[in-house]
C-alpha atoms as a PDB file:
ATOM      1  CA  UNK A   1     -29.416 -48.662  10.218  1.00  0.00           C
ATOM      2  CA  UNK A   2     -27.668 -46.045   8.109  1.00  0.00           C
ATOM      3  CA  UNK A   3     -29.098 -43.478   5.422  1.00  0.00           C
ATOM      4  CA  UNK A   4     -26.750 -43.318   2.596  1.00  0.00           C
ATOM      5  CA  UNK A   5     -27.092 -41.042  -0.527  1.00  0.00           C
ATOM      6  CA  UNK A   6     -27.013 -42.657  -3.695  1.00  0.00           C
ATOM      7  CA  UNK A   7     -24.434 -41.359  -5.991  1.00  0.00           C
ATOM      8  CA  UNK A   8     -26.501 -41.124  -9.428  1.00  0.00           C
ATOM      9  CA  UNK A   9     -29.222 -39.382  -7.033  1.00  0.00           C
ATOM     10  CA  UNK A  10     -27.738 -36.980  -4.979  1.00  0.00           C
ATOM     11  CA  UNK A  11     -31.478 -35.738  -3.349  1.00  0.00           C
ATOM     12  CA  UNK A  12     -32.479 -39.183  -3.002  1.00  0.00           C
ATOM     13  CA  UNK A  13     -31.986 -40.719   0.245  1.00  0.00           C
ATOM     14  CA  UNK A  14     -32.387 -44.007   0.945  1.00  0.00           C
ATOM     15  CA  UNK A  15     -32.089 -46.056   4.230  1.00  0.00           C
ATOM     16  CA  UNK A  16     -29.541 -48.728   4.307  1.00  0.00           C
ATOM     17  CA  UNK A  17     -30.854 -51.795   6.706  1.00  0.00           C
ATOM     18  CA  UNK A  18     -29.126 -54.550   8.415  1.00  0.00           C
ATOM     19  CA  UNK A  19     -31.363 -57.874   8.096  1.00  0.00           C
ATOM     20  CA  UNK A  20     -30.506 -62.258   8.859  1.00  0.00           C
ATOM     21  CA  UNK A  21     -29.656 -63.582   5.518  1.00  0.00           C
ATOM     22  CA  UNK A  22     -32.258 -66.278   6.355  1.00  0.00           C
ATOM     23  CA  UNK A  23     -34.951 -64.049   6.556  1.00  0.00           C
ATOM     24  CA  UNK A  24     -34.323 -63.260   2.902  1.00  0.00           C
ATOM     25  CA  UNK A  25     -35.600 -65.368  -0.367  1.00  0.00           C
ATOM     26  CA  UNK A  26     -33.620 -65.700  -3.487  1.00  0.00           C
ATOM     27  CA  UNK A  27     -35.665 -65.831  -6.778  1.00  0.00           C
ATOM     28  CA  UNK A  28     -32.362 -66.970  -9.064  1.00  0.00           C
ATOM     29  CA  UNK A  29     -29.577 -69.317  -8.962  1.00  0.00           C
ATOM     30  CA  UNK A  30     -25.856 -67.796  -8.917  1.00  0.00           C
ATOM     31  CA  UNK A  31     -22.869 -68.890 -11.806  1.00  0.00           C
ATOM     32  CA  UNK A  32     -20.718 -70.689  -9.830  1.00  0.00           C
ATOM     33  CA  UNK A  33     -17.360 -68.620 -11.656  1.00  0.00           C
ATOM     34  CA  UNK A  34     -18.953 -65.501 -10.755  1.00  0.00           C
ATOM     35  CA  UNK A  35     -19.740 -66.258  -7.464  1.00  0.00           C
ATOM     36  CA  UNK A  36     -16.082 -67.430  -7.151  1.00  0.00           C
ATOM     37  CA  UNK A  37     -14.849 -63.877  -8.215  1.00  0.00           C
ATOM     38  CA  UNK A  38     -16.927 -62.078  -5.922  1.00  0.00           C
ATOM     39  CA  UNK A  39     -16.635 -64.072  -2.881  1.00  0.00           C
ATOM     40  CA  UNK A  40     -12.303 -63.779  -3.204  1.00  0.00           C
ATOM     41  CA  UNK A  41     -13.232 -60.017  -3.814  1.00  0.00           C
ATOM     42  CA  UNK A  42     -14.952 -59.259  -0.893  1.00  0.00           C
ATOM     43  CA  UNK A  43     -12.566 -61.513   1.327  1.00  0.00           C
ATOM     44  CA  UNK A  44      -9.484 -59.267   0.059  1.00  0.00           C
ATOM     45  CA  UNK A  45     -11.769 -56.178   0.442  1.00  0.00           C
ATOM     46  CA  UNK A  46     -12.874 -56.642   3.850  1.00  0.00           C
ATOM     47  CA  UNK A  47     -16.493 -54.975   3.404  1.00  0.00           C
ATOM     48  CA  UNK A  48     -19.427 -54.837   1.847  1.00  0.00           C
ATOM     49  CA  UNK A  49     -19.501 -52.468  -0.947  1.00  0.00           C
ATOM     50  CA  UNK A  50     -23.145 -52.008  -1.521  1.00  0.00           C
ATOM     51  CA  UNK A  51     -26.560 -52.960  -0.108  1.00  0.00           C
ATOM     52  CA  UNK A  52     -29.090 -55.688  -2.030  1.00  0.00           C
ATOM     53  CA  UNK A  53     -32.404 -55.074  -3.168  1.00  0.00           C
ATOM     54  CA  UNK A  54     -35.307 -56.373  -1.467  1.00  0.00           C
ATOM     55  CA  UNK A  55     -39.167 -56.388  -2.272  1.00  0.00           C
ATOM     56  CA  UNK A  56     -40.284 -55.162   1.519  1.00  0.00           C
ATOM     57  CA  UNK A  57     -43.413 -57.438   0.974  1.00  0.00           C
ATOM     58  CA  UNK A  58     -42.140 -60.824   0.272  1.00  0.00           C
ATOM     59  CA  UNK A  59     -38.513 -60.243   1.258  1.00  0.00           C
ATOM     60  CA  UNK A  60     -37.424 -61.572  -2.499  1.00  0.00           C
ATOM     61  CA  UNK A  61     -34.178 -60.518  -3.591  1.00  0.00           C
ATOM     62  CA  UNK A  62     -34.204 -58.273  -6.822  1.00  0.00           C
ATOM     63  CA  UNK A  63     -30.852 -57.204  -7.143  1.00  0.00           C
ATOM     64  CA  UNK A  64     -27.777 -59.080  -5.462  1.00  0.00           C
ATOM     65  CA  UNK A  65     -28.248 -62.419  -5.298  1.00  0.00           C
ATOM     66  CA  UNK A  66     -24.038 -63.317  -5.796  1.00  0.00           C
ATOM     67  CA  UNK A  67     -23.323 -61.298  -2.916  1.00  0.00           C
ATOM     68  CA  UNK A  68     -26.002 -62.928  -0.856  1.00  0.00           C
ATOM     69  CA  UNK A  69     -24.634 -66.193  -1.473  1.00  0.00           C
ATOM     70  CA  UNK A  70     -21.030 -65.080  -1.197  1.00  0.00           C
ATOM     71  CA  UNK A  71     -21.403 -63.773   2.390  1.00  0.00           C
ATOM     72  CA  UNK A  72     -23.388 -66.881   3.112  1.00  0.00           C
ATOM     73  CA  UNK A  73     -20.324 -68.898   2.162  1.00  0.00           C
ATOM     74  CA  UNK A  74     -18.218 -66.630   4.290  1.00  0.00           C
ATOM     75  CA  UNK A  75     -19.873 -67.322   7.018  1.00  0.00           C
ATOM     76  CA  UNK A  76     -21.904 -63.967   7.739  1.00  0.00           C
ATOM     77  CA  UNK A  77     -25.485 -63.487   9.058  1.00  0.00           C
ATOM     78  CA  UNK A  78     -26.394 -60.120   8.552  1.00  0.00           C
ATOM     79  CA  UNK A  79     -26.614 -58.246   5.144  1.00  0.00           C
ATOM     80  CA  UNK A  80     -27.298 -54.549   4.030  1.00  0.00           C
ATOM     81  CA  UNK A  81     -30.177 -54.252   2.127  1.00  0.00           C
ATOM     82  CA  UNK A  82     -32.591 -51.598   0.380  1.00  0.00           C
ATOM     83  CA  UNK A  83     -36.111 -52.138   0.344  1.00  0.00           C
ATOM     84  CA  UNK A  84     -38.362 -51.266  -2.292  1.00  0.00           C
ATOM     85  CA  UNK A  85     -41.903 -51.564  -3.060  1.00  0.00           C
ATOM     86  CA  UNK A  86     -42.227 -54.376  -5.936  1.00  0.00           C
ATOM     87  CA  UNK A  87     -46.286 -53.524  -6.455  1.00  0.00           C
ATOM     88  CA  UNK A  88     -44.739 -49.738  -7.559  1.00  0.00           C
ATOM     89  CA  UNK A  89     -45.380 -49.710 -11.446  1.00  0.00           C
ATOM     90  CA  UNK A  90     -42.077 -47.725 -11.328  1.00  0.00           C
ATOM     91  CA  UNK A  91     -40.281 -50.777 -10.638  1.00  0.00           C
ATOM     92  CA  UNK A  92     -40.263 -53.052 -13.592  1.00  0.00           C
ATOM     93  CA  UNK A  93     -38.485 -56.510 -14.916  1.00  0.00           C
ATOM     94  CA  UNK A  94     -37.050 -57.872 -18.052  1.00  0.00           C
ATOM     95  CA  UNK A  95     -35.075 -60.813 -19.334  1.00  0.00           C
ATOM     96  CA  UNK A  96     -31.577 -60.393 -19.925  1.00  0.00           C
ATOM     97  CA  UNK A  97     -30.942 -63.268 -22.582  1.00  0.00           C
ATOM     98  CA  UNK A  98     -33.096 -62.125 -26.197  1.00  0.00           C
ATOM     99  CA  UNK A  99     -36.090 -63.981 -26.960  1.00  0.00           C
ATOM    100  CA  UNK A 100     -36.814 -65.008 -23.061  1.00  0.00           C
ATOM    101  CA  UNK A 101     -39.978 -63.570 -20.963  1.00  0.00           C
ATOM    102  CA  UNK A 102     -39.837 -63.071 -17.277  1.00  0.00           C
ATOM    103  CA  UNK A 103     -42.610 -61.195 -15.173  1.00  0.00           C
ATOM    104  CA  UNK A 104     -42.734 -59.742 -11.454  1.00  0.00           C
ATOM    105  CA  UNK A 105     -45.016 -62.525 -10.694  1.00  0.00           C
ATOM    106  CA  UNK A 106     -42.979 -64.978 -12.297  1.00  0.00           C
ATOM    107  CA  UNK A 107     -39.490 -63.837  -9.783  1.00  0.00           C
ATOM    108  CA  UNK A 108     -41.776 -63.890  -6.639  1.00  0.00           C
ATOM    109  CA  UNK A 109     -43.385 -67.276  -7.291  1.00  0.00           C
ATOM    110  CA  UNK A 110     -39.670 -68.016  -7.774  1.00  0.00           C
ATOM    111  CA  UNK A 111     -38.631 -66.545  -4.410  1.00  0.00           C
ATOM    112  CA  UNK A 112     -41.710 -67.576  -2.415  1.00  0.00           C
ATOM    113  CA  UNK A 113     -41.455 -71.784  -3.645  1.00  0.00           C
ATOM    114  CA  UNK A 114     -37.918 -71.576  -3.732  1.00  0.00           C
ATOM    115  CA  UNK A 115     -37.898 -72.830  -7.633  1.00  0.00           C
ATOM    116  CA  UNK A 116     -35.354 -70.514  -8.875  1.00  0.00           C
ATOM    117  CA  UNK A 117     -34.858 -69.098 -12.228  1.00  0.00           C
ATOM    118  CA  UNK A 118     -31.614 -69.473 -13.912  1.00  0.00           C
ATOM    119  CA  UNK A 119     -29.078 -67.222 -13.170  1.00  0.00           C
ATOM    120  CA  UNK A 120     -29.021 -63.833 -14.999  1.00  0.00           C
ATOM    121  CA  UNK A 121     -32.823 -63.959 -15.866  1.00  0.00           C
ATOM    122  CA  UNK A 122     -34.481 -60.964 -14.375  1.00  0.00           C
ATOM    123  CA  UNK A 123     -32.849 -57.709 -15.349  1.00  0.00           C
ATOM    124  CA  UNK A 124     -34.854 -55.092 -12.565  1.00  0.00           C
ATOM    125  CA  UNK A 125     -35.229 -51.855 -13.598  1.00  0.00           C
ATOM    126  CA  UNK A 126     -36.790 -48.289 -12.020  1.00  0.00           C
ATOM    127  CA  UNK A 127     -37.894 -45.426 -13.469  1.00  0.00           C
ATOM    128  CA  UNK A 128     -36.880 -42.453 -12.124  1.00  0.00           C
ATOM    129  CA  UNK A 129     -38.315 -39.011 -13.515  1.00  0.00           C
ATOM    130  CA  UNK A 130     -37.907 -39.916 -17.182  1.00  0.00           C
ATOM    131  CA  UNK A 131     -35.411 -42.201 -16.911  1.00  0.00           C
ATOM    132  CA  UNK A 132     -35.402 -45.992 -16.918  1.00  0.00           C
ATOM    133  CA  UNK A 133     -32.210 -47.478 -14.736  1.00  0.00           C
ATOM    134  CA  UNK A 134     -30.982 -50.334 -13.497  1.00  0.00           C
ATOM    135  CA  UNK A 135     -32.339 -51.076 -10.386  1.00  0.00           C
ATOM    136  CA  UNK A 136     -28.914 -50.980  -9.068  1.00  0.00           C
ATOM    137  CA  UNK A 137     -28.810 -47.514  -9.196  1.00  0.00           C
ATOM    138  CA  UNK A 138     -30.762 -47.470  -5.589  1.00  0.00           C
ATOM    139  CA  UNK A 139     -27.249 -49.025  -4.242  1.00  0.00           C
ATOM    140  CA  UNK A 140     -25.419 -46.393  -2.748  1.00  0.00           C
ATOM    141  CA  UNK A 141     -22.323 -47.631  -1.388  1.00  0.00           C
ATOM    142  CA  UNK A 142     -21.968 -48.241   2.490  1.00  0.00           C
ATOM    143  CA  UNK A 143     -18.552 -50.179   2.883  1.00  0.00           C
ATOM    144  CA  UNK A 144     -19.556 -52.200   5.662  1.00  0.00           C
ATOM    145  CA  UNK A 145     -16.815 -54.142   7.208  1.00  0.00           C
ATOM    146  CA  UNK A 146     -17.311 -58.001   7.179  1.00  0.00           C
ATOM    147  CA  UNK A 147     -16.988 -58.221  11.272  1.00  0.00           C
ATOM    148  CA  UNK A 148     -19.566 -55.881  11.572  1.00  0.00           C
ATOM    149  CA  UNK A 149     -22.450 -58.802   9.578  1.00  0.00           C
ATOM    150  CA  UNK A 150     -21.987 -61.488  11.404  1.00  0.00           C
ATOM    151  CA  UNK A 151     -23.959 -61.361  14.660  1.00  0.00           C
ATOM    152  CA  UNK A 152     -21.553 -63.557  16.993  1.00  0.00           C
ATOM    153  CA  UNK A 153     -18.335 -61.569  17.289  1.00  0.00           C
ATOM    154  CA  UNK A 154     -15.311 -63.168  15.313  1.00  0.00           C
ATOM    155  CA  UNK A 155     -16.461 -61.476  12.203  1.00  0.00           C
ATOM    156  CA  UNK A 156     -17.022 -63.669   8.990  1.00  0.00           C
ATOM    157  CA  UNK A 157     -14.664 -66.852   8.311  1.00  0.00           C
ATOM    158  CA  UNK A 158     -11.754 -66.477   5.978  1.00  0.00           C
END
């Protein structure tokens, strides 16, 4: 466990948990070229730049569901994530593609049946004070080293 401050937010602290990548649900499917990118990325980078975003209730993924699958292919068991509390009505969802309609309820049927959404469908968002961001404003960055996920020492495969 680490408590990281989160660089938009300088007086918000969140805490930054280790949890089994199989514990976890994923509520979209990944583009295959993207998750390509990012999995040669954080290969050549050695860590972990920045935690995922978890509903603590259903253990859905909100936000960082490329990275999940990219330390999954490299072999890792552990990821960082950042819970958050889906019910809050500061936490809200949209579609990212105009014209389409996606709902909270919608992503955690997803998550909890496994019948993903296309990729890039839910856009997560949080309002803080007056401000509507991007849920991935919550990621602070932790740069945790790819050794250090995997349970079994040997660190993640190459």
């Amino acid at each position: 466990m680490r408590w990281v401050t989160v660089f938009a937010l300088p007086l918000l602290q969140l805490r930054v948990d280790l949890i089994g990548l199989r514990k976890l649900r994923e509520h979209e499917e990944v583009d295959p070229r993207h998750l390509r990118r990012l999995k040669a990325q954080i290969r050549a980078d050695g860590v972990l730049k920045r935690p995922i975003v978890v509903d603590r209730k259903t253990r859905v993924i909100l936000d960082g569901e490329h990275r999940f699958n990219a330390l999954k292919q490299l072999g890792c068991t552990q990821i960082p994530i950042v819970f958050v509390d889906y019910d809050s009505p500061s936490i809200g969802v949209k579609a990212w593609r105009k014209g389409e309609h996606v709902t909270k309820e919608a992503v955690i049927e997803a998550g909890v049946t496994g019948r993903k959404l296309s990729f890039k469908t839910s856009r997560h968002m949080i309002r803080l004070g007056s401000r509507l961001n991007h849920i991935s404003v919550l990621q602070g960055r932790v740069d945790i080293p790819l050794e250090r996920l995997r349970r079994h020492v040997g660190g993640c495969r190459k």
